[in-house]
N, C-alpha and C. Protein backbone atom coordinates (compact mmCIF):
# COMPACT_ATOMS: atom_id res chain seq x y z
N UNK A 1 15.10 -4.63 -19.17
CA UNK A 1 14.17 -5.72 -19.30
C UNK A 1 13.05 -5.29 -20.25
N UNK A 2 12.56 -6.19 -21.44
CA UNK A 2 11.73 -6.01 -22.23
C UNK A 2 10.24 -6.55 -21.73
N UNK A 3 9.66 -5.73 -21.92
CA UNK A 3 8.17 -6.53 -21.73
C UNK A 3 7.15 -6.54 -22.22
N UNK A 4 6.71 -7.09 -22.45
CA UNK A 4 5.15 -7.77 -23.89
C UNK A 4 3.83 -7.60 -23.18
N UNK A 5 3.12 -6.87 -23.58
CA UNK A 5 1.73 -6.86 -23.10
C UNK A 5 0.64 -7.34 -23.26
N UNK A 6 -0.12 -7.80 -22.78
CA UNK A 6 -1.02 -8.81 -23.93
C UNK A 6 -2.42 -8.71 -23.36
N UNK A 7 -3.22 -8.95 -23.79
CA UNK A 7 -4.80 -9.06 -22.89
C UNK A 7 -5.07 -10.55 -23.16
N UNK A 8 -5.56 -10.62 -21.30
CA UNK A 8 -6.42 -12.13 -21.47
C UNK A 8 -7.17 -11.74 -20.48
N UNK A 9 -8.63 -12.69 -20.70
CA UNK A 9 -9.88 -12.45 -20.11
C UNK A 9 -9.79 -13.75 -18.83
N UNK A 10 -8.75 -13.96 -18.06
CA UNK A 10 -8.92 -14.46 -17.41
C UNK A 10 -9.27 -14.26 -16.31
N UNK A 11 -9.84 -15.30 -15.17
CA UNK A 11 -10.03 -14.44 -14.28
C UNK A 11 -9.00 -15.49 -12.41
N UNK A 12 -8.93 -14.49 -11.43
CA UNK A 12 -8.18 -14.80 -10.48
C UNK A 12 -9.21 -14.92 -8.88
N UNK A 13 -8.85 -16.27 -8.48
CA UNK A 13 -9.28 -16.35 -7.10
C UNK A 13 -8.66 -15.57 -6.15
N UNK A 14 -9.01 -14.60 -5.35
CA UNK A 14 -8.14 -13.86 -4.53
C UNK A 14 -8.56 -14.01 -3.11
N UNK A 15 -8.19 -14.66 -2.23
CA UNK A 15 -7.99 -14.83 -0.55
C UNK A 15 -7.22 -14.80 0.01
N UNK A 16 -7.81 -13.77 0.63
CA UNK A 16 -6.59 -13.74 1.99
C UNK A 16 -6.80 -14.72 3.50
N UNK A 17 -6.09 -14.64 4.33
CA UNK A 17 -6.61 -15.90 5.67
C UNK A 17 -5.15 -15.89 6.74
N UNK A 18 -5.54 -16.25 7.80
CA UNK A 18 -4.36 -16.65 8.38
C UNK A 18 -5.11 -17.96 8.92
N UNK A 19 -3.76 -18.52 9.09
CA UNK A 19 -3.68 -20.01 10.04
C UNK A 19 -4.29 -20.00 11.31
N UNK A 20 -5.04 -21.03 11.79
CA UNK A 20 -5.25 -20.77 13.18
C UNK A 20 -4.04 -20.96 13.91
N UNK A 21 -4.26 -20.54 15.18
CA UNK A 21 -3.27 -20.51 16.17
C UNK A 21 -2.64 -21.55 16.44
N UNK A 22 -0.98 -22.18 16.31
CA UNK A 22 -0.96 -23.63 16.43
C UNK A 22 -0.87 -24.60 15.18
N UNK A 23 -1.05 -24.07 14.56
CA UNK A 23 -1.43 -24.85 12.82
C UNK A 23 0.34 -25.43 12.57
N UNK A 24 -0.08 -26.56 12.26
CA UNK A 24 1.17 -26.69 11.28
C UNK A 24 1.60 -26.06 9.95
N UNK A 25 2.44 -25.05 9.73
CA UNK A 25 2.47 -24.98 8.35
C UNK A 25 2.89 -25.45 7.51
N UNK A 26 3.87 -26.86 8.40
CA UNK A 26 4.19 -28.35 6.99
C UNK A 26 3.18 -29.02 6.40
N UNK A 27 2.05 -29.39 7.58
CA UNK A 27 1.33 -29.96 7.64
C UNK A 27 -0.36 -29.58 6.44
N UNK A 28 0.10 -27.81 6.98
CA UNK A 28 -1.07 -27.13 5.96
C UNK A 28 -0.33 -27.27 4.07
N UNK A 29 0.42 -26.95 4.29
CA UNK A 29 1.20 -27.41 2.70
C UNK A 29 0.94 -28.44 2.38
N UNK A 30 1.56 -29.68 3.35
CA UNK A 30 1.28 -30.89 2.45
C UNK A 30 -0.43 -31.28 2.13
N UNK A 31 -1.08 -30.36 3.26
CA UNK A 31 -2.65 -30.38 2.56
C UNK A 31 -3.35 -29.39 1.26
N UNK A 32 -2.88 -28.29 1.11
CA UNK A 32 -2.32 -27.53 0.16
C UNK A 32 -1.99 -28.28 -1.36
N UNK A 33 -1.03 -28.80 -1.06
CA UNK A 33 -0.63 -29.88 -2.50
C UNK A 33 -1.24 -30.50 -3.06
N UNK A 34 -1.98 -31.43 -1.90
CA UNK A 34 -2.96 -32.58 -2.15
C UNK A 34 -4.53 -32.29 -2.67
N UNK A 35 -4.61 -30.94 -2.52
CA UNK A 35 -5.81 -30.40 -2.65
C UNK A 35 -5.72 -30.08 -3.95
N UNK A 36 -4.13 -29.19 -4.82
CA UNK A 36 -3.97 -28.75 -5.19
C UNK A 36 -3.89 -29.94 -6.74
N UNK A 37 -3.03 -31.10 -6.50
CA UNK A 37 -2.96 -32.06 -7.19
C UNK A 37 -4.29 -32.90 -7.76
N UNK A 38 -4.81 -33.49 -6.48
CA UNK A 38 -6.02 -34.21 -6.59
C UNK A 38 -7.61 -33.65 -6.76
N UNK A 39 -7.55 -32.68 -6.90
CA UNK A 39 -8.89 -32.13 -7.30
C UNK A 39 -8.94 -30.52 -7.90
N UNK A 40 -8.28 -29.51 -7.41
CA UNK A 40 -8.10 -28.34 -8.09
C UNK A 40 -7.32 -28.15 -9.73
N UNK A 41 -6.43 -29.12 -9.71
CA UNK A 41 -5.84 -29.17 -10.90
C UNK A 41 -6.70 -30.05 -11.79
N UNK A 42 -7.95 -30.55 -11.70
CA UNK A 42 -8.15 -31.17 -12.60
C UNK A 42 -9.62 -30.61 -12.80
N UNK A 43 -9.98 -29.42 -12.61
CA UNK A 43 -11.25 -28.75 -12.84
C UNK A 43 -11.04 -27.80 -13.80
N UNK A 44 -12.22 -27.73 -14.70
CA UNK A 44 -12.21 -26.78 -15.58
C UNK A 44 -11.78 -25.49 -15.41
N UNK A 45 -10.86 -25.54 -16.42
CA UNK A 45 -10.52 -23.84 -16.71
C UNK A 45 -9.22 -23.54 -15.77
N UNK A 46 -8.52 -24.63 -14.63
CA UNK A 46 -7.45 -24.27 -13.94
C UNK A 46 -6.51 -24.46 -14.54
N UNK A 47 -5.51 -22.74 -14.27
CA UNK A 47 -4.07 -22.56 -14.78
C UNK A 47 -3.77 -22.76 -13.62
N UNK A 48 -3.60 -22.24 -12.82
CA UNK A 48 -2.41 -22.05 -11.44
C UNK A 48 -2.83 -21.82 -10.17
N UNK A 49 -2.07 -22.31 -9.28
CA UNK A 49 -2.25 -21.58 -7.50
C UNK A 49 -1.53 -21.04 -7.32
N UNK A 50 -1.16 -20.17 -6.71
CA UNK A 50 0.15 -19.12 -6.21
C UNK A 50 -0.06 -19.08 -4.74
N UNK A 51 0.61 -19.25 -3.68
CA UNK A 51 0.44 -19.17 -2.20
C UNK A 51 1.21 -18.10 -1.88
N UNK A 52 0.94 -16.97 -1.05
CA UNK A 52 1.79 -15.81 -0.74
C UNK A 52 1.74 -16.20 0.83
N UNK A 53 2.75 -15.59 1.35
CA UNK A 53 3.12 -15.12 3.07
C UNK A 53 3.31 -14.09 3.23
N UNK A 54 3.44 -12.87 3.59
CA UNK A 54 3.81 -11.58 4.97
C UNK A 54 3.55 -12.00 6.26
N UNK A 55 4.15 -12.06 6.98
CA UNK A 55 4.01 -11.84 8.28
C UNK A 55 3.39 -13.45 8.34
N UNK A 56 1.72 -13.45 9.29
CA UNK A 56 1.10 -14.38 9.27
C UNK A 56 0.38 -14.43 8.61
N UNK A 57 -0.28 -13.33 7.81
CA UNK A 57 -1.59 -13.66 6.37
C UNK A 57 -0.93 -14.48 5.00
N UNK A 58 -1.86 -15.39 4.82
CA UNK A 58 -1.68 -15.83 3.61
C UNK A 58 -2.46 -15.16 2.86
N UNK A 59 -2.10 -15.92 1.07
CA UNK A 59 -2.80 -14.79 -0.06
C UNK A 59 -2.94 -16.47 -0.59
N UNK A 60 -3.94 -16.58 -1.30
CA UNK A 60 -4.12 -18.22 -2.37
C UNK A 60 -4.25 -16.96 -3.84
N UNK A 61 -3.78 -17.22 -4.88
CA UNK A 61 -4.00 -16.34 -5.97
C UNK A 61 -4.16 -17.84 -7.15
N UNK A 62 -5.60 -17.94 -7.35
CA UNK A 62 -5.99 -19.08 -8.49
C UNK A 62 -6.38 -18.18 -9.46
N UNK A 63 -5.85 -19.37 -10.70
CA UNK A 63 -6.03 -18.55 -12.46
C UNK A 63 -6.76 -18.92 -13.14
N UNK A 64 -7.52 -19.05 -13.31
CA UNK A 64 -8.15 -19.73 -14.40
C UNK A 64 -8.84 -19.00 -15.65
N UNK A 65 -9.59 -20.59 -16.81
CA UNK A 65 -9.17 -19.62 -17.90
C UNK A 65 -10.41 -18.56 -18.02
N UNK A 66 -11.63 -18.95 -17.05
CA UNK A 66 -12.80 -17.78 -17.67
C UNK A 66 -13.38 -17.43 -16.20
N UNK A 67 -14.06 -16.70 -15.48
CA UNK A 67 -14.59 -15.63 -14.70
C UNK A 67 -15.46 -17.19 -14.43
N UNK A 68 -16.19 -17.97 -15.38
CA UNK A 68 -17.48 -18.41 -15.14
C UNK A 68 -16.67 -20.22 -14.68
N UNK A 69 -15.25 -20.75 -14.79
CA UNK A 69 -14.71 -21.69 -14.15
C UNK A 69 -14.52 -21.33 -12.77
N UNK A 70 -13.92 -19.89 -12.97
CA UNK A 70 -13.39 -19.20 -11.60
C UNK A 70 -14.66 -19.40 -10.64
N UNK A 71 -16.02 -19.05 -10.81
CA UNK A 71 -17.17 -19.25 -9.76
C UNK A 71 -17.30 -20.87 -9.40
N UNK A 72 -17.17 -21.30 -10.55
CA UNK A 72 -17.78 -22.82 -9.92
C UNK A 72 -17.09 -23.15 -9.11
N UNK A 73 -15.70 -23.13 -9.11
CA UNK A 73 -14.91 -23.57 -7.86
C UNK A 73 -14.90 -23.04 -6.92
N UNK A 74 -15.25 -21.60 -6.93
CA UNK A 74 -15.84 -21.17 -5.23
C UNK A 74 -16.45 -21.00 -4.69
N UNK A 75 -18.11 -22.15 -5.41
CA UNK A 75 -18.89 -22.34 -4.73
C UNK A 75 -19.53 -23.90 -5.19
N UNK A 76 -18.57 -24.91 -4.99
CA UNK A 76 -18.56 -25.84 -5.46
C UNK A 76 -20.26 -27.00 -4.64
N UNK A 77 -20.30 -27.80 -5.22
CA UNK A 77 -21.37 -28.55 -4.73
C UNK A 77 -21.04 -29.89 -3.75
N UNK A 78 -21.22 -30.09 -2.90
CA UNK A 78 -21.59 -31.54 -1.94
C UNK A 78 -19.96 -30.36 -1.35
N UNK A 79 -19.78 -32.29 -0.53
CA UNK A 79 -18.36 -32.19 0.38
C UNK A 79 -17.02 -32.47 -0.31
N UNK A 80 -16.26 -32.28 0.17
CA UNK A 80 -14.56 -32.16 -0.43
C UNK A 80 -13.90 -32.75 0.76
N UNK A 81 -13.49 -34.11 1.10
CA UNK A 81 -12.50 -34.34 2.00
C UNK A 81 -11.10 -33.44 2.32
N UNK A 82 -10.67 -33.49 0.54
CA UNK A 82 -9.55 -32.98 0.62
C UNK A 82 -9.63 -31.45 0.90
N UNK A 83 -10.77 -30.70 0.41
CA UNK A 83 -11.07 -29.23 0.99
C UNK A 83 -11.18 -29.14 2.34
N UNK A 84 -12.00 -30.05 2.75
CA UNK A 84 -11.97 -29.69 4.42
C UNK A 84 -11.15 -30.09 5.17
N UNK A 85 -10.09 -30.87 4.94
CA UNK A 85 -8.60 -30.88 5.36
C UNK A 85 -7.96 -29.74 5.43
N UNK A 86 -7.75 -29.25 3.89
CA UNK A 86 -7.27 -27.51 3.70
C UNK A 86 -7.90 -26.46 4.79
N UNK A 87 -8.91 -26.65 4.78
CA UNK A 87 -10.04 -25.31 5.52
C UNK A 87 -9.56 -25.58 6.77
N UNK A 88 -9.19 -27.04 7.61
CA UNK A 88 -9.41 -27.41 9.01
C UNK A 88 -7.57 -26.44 9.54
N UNK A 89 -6.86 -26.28 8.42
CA UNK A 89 -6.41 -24.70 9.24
C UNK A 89 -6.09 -24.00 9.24
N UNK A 90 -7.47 -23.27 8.69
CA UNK A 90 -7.52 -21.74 8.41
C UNK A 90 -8.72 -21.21 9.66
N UNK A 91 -8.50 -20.19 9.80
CA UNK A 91 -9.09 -19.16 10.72
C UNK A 91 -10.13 -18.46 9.59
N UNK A 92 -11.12 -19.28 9.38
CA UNK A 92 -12.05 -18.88 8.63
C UNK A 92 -13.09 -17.17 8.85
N UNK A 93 -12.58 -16.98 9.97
CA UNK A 93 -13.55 -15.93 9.97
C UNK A 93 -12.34 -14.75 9.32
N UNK A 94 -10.79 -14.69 9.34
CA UNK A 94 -9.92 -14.05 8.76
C UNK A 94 -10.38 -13.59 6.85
N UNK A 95 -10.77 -14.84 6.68
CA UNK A 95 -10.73 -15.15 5.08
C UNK A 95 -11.73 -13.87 4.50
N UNK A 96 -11.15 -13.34 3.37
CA UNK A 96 -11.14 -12.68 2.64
C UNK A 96 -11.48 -12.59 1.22
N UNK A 97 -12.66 -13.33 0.94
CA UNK A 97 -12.49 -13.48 -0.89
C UNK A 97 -12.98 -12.43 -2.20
N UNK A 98 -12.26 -13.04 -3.15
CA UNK A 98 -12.28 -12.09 -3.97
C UNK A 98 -12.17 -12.29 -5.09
N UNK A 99 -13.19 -11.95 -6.49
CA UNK A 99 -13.15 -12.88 -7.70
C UNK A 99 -12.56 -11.28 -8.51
N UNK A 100 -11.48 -11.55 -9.35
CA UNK A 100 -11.32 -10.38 -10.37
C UNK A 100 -10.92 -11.59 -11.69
N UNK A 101 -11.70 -10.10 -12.47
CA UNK A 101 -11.19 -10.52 -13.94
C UNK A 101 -9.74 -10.19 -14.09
N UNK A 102 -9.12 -10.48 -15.12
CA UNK A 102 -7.97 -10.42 -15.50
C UNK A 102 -7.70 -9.05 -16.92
N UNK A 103 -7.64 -7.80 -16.48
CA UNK A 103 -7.69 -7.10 -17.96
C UNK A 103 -7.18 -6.47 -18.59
N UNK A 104 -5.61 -6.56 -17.67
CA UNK A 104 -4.71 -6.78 -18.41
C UNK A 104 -3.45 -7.70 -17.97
N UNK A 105 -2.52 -8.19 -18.30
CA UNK A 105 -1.14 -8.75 -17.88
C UNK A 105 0.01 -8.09 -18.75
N UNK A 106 0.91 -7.94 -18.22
CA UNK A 106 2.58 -7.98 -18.48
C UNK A 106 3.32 -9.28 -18.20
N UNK A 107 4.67 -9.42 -18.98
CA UNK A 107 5.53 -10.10 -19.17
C UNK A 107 6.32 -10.57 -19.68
N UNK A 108 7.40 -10.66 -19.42
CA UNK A 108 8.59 -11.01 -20.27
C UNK A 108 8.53 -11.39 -21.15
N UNK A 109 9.06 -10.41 -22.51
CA UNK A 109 8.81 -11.63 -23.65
C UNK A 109 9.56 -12.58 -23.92
């Protein structure tokens, strides 16, 4: 496998969390999506969400294109219906956040 190296100054939302006890996890997805569709995808500077599992911790891994989009969205202003849908089930005191730059990537060329 060949692989291309490249630098980008992007930067990544990193949280970890588990579900509360009981949670739907169809239910947290299809809130997930909706969050993901209707308001995260349409803010400055968003490339991607990535959702990870082990066990019961989740991982959210957001891309975006600069360090300074990456803050506004994680500390956004007023209320978010569709956020506090998402949040209503997570075990917030689990959560874990974490802003990194991006400084280097690999990948297939």
């Amino acid at each position: 496998m060949v692989t291309k190296e490249f630098f980008m100054s992007n930067a990544v939302y990193f949280v970890s969390y588990n579900l509360k006890k009981g949670a739907s996890v169809q239910d947290f997805l299809l809130a997930t999506e909706k969050l993901n569709n209707e308001y995260m995808s349409k803010q400055k500077g968003y490339i991607s969400w990535k959702q990870l599992l082990e066990d019961d911790m989740w991982v959210d891994l957001l891309t975006f294109e600069t360090m300074d989009d990456a803050k506004k969205v994680s500390n956004p202003s007023g209320k978010n219906p569709l956020a506090e849908k998402f949040y209503s089930f997570i075990n917030l005191r689990s959560c874990k956040v974490h802003l990194f730059s991006v400084e280097k990537s690999y990948q297939n060329a």
